[in-house]
C-alpha atoms as a PDB file:
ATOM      1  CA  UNK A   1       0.000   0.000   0.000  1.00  0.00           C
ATOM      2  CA  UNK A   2       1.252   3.527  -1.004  1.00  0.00           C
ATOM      3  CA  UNK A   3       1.562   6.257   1.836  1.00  0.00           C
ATOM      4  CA  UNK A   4       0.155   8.527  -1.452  1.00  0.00           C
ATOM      5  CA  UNK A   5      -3.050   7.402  -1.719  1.00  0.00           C
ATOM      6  CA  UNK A   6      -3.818   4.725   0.617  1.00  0.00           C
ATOM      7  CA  UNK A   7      -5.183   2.580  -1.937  1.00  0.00           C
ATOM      8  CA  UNK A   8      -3.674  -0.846  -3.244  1.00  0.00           C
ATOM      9  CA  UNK A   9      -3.143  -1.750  -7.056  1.00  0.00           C
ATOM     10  CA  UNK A  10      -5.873  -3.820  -7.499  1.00  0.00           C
ATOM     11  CA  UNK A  11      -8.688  -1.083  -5.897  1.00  0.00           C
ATOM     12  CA  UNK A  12      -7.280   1.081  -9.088  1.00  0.00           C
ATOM     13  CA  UNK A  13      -8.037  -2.262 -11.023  1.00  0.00           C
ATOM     14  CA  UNK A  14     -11.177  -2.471  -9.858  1.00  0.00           C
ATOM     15  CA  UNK A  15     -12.472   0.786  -9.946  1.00  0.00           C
ATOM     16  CA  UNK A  16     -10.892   0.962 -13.931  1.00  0.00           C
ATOM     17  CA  UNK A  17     -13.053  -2.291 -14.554  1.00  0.00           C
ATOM     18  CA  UNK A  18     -15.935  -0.906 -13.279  1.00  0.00           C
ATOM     19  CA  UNK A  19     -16.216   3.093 -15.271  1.00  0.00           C
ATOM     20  CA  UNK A  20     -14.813   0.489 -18.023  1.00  0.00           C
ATOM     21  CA  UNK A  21     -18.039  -1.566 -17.882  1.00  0.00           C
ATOM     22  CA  UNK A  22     -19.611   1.763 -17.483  1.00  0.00           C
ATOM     23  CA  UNK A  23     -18.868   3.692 -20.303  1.00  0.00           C
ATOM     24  CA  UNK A  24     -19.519   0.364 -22.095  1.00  0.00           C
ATOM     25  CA  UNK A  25     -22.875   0.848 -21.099  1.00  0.00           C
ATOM     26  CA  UNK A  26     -23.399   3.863 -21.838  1.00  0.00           C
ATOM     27  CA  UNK A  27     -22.153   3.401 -25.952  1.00  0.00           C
ATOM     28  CA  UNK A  28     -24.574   0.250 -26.009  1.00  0.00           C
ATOM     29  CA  UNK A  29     -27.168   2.326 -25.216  1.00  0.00           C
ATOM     30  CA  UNK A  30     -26.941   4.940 -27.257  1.00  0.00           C
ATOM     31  CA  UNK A  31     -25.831   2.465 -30.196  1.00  0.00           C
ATOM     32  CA  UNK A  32     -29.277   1.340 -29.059  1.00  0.00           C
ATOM     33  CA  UNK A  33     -30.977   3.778 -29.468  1.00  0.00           C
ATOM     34  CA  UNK A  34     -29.956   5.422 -32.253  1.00  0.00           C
ATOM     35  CA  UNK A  35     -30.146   2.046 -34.362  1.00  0.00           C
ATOM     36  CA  UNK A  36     -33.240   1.663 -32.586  1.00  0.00           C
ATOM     37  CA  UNK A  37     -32.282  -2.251 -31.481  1.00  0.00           C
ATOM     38  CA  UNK A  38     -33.345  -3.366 -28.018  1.00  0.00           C
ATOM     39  CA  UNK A  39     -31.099  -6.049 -27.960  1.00  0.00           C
ATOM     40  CA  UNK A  40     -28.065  -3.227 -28.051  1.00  0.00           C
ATOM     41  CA  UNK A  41     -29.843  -1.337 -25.295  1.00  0.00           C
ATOM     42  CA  UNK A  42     -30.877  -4.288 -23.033  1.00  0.00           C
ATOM     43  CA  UNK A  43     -26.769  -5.424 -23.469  1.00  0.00           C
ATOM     44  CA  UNK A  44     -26.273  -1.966 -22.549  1.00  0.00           C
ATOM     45  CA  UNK A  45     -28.243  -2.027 -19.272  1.00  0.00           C
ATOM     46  CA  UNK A  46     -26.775  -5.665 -18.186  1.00  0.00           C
ATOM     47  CA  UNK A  47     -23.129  -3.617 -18.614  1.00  0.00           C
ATOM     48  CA  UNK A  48     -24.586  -0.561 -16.601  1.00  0.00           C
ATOM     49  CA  UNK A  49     -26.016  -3.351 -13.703  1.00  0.00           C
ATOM     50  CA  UNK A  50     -22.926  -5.090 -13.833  1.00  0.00           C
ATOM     51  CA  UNK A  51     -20.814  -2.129 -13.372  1.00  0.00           C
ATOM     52  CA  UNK A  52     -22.881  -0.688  -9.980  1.00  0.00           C
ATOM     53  CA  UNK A  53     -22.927  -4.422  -8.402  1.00  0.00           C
ATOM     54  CA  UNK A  54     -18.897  -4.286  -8.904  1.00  0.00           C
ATOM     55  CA  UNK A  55     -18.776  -0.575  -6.927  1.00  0.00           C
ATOM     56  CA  UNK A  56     -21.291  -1.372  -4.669  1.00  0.00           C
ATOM     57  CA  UNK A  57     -19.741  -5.038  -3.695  1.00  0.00           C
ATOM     58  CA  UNK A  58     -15.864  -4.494  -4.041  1.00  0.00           C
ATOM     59  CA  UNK A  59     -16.186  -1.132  -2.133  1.00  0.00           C
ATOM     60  CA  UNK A  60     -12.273  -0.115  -1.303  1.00  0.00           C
END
């Protein structure tokens, strides 16, 4: 653990993985949209739920 930030490697991992998985979500959904697929969108929202139960579970 750094003195800097108090944080170890793999918290950075994590929280890269999950704005990752985010802004995943957030293309899929607007790919979505705009091509007017559901399929893209409802990808897009399994991304966006996956991303909050990483935060909210691996909470550093």
């Amino acid at each position: 653990m750094s003195r800097s930030d108090g944080r170890l490697p793999v918290d950075r991992r994590v929280r890269r993985m999950s704005m990752a998985l985010a802004v995943a979500a957030v293309l899929l959904s607007a790919l979505g949209a705009v091509g007017d697929s559901m399929w893209l969108m409802g990808a897009g929202a399994w991304l966006l739920i996956a991303a909050i139960l990483l935060d909210l579970v691996y909470r550093p």
